[in-house]
C-alpha atoms as a PDB file:
ATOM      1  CA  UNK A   1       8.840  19.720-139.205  1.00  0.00           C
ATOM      2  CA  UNK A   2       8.843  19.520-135.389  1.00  0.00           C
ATOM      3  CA  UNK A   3       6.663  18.293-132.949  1.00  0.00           C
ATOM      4  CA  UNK A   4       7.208  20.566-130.422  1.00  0.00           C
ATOM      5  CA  UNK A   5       5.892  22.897-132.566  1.00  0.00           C
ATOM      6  CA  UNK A   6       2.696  21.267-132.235  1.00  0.00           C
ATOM      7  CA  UNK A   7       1.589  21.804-128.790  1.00  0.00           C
ATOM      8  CA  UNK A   8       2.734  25.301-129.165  1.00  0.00           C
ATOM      9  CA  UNK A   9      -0.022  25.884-131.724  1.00  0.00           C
ATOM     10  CA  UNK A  10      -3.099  24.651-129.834  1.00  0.00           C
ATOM     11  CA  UNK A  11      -2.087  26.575-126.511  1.00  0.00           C
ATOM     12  CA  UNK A  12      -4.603  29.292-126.829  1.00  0.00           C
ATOM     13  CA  UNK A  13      -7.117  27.819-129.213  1.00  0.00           C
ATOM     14  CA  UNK A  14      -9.870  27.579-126.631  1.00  0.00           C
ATOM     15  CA  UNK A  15      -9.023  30.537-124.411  1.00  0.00           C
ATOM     16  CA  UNK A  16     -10.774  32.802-125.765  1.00  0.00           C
ATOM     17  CA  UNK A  17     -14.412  31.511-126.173  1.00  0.00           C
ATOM     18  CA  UNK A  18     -14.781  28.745-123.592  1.00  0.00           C
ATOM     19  CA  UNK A  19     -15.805  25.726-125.576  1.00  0.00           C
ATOM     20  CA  UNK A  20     -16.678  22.631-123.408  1.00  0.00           C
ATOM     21  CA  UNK A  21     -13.738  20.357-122.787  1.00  0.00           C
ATOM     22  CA  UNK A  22     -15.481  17.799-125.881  1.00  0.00           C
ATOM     23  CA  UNK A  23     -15.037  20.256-127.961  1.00  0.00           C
ATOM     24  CA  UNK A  24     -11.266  21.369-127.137  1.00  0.00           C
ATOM     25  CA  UNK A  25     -10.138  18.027-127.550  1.00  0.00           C
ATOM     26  CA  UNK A  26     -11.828  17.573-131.094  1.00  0.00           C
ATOM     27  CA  UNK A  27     -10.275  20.587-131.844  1.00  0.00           C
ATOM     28  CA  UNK A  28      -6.830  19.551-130.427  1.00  0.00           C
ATOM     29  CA  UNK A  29      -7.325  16.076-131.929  1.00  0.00           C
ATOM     30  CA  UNK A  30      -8.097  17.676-135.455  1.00  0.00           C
ATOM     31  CA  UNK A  31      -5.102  19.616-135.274  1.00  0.00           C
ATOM     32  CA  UNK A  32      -2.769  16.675-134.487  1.00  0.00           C
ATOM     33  CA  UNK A  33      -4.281  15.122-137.363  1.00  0.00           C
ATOM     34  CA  UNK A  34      -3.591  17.919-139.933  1.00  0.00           C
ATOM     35  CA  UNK A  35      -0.177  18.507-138.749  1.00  0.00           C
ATOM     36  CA  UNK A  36       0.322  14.932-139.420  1.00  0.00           C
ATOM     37  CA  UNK A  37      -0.940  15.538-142.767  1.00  0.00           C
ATOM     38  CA  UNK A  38       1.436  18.823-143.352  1.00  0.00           C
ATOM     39  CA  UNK A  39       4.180  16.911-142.266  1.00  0.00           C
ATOM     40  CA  UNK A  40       3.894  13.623-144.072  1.00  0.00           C
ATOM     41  CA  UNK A  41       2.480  15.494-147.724  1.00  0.00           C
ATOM     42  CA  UNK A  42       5.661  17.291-147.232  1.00  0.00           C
ATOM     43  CA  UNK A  43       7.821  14.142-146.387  1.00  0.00           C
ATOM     44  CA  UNK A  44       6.672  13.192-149.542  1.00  0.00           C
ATOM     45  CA  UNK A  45       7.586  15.856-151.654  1.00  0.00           C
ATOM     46  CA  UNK A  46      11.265  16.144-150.171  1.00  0.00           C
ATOM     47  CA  UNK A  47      11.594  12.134-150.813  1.00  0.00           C
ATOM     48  CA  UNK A  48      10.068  12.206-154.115  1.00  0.00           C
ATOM     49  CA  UNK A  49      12.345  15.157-155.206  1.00  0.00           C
ATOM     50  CA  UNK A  50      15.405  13.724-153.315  1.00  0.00           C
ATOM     51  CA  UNK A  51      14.582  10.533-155.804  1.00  0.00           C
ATOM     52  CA  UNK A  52      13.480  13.079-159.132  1.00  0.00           C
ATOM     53  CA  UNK A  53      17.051  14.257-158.767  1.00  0.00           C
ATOM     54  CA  UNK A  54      19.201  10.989-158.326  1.00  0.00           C
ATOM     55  CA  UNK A  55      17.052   9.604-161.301  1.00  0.00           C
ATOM     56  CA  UNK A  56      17.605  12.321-163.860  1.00  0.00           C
ATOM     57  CA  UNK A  57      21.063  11.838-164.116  1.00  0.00           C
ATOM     58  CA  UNK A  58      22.451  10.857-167.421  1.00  0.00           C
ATOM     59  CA  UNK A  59      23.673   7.462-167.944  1.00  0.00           C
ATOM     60  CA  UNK A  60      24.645   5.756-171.103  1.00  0.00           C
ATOM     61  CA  UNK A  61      22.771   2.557-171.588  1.00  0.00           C
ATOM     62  CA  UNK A  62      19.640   3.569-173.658  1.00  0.00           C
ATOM     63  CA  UNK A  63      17.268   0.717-171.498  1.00  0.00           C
ATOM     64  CA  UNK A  64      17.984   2.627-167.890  1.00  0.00           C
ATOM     65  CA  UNK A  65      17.341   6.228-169.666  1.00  0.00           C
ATOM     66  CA  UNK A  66      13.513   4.541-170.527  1.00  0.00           C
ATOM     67  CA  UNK A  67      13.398   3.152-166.825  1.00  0.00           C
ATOM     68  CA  UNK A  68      15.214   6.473-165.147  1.00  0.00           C
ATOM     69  CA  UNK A  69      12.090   8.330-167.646  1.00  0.00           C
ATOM     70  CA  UNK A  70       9.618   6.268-165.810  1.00  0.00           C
ATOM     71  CA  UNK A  71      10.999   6.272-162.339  1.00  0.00           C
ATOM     72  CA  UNK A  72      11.241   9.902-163.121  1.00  0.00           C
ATOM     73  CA  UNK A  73       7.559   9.996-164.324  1.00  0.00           C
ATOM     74  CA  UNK A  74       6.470   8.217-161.436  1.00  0.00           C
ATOM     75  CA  UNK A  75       8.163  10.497-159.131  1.00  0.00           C
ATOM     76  CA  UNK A  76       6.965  13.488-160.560  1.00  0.00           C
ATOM     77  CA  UNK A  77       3.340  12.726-160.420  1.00  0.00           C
ATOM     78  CA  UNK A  78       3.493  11.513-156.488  1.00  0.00           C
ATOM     79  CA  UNK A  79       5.061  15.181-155.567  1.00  0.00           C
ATOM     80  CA  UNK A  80       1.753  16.151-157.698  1.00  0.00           C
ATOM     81  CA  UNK A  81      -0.308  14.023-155.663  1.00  0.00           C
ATOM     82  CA  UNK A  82       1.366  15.506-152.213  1.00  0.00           C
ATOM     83  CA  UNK A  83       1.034  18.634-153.439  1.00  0.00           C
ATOM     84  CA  UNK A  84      -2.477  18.578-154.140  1.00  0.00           C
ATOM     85  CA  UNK A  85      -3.039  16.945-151.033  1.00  0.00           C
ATOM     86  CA  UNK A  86      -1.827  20.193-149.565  1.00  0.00           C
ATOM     87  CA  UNK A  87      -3.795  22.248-151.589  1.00  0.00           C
ATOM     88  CA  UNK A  88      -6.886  20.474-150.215  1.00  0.00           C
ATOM     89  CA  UNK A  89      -5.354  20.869-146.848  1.00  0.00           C
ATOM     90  CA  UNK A  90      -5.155  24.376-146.725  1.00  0.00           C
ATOM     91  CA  UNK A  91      -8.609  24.768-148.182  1.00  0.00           C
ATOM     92  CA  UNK A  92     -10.093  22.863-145.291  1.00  0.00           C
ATOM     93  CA  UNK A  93      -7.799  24.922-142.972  1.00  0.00           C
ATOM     94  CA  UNK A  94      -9.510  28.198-144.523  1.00  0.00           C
ATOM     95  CA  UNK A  95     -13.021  26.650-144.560  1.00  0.00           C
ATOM     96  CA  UNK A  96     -12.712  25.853-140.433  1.00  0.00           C
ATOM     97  CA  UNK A  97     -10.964  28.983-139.734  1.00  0.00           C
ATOM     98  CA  UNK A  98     -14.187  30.890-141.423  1.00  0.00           C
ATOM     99  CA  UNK A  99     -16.703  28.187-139.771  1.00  0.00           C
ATOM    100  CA  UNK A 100     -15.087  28.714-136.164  1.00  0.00           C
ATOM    101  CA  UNK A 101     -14.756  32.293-136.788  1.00  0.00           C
ATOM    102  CA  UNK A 102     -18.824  32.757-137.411  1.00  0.00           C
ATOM    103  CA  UNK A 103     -18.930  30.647-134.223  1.00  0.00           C
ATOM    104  CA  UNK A 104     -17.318  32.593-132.236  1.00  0.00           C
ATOM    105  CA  UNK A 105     -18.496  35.608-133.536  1.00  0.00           C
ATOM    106  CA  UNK A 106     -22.394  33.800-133.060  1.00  0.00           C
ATOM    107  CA  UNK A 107     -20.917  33.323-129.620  1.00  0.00           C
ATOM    108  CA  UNK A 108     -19.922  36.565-128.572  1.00  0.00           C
ATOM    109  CA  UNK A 109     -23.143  38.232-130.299  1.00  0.00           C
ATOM    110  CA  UNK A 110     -25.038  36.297-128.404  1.00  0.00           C
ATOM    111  CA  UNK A 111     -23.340  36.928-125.055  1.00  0.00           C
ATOM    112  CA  UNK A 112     -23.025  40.473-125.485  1.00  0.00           C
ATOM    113  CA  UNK A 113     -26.932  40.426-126.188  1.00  0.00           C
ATOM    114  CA  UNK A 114     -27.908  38.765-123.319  1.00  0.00           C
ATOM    115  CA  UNK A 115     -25.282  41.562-121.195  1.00  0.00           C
ATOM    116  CA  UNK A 116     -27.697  44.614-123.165  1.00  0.00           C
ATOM    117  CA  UNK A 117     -31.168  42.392-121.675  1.00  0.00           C
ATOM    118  CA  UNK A 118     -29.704  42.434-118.429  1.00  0.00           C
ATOM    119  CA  UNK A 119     -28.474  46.472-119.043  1.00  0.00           C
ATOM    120  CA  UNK A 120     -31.807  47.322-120.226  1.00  0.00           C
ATOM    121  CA  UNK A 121     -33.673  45.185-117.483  1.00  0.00           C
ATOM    122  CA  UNK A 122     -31.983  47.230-114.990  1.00  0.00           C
ATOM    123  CA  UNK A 123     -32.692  50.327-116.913  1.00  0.00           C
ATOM    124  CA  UNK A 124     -36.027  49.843-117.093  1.00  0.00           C
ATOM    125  CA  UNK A 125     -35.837  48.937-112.866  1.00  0.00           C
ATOM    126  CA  UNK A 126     -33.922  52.233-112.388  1.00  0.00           C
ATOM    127  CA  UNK A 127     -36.414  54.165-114.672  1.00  0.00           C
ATOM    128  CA  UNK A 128     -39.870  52.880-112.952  1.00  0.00           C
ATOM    129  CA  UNK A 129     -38.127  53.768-108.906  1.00  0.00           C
ATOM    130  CA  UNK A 130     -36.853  57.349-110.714  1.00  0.00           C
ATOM    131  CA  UNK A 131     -40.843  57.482-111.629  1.00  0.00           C
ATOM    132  CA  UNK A 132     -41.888  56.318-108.343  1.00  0.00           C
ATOM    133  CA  UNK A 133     -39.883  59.052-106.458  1.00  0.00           C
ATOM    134  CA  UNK A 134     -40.640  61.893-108.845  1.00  0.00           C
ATOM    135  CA  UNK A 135     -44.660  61.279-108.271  1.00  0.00           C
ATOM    136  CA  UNK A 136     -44.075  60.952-104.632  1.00  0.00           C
ATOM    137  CA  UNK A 137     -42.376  64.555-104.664  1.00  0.00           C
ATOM    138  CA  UNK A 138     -44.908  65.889-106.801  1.00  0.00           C
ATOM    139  CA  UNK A 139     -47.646  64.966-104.432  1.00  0.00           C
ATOM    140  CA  UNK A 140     -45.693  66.189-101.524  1.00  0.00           C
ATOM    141  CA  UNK A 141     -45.171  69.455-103.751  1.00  0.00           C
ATOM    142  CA  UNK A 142     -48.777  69.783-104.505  1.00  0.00           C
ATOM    143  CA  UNK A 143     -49.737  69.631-100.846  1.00  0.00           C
ATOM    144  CA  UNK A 144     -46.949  71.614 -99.647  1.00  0.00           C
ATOM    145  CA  UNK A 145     -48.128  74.193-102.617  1.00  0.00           C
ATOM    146  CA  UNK A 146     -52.116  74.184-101.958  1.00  0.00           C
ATOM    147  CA  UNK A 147     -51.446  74.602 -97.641  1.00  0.00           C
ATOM    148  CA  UNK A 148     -49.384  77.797 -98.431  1.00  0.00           C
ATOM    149  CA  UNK A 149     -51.771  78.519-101.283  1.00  0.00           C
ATOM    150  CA  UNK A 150     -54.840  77.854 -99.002  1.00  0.00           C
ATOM    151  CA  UNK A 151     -52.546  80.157 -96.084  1.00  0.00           C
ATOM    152  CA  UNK A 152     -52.176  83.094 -98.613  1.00  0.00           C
ATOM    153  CA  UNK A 153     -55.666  83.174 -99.062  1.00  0.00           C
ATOM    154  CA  UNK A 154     -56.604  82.895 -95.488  1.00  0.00           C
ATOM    155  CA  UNK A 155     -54.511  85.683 -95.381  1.00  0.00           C
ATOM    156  CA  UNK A 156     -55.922  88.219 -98.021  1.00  0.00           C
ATOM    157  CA  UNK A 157     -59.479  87.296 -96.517  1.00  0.00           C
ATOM    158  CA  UNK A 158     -60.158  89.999 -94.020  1.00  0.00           C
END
């Protein structure tokens, strides 16, 4: 595993949704720690395996075959314990990947809901001056249409 690899990982983690600079270094500090994890449950099972296999040779004397057995025993259950370590590791990676997800998503619901308030506030601004204007031309309509109305009439009268 190599570290460079690490602070290629985190580069865009807060981009997206903003978080407070708190929060991006939790996140960059949690991600340190988990690629330590990876990289030393992984160590672990190389070394352990390395050993498994220089152990299980086959060697005469019938006391090292019992010790070899238990060396071999003993390596073989602490690649178990590495590996379920990983196990555990990728279910928290897939439990904070679908945590941050909904937050993000919360995040972005909520921002594009306050964008629709705003939308609608104006809406409702644009509607009332639309209103506004329509009654005023109306009125100046009616009174334009009761002078010539009121003319016509004057008119007919003889």
């Amino acid at each position: 595993m190599n570290k460079g690899g690490a602070a290629g990982l985190g580069g865009g983690a807060g981009a997206g949704s903003g978080p407070t600079a708190a929060a991006a270094s939790a996140a960059a500090q949690k991600q340190k720690t988990l690629l330590q994890r990876v990289e030393g449950d992984i160590a672990n099972i190389v070394d352990n395996f390395s050993h498994l296999v220089n152990v299980a040779r086959v060697n005469d004397p019938p006391v090292r075959n019992s010790q070899e057995a238990f060396m071999m025993e003993m390596r073989s259950a602490r690649m178990v314990q590495a590996a379920d370590s990983l196990l555990k590791l990728v279910s928290e990676l897939k439990q904070t990947a679908i945590f941050s997800g909904f937050a993000s998503l919360n995040d972005h619901v909520e921002q594009r809901r306050i964008e629709f308030n705003q939308l609608a506030e104006k809406t409702d601004h644009t509607l009332s001056k639309v209103g506004e204007e329509a009654a005023a031309n109306l009125k100046e309509l009616e009174s334009h249409y009761s002078s010539s109305a009121q003319k016509i009439m004057q008119n007919l009268q003889p």
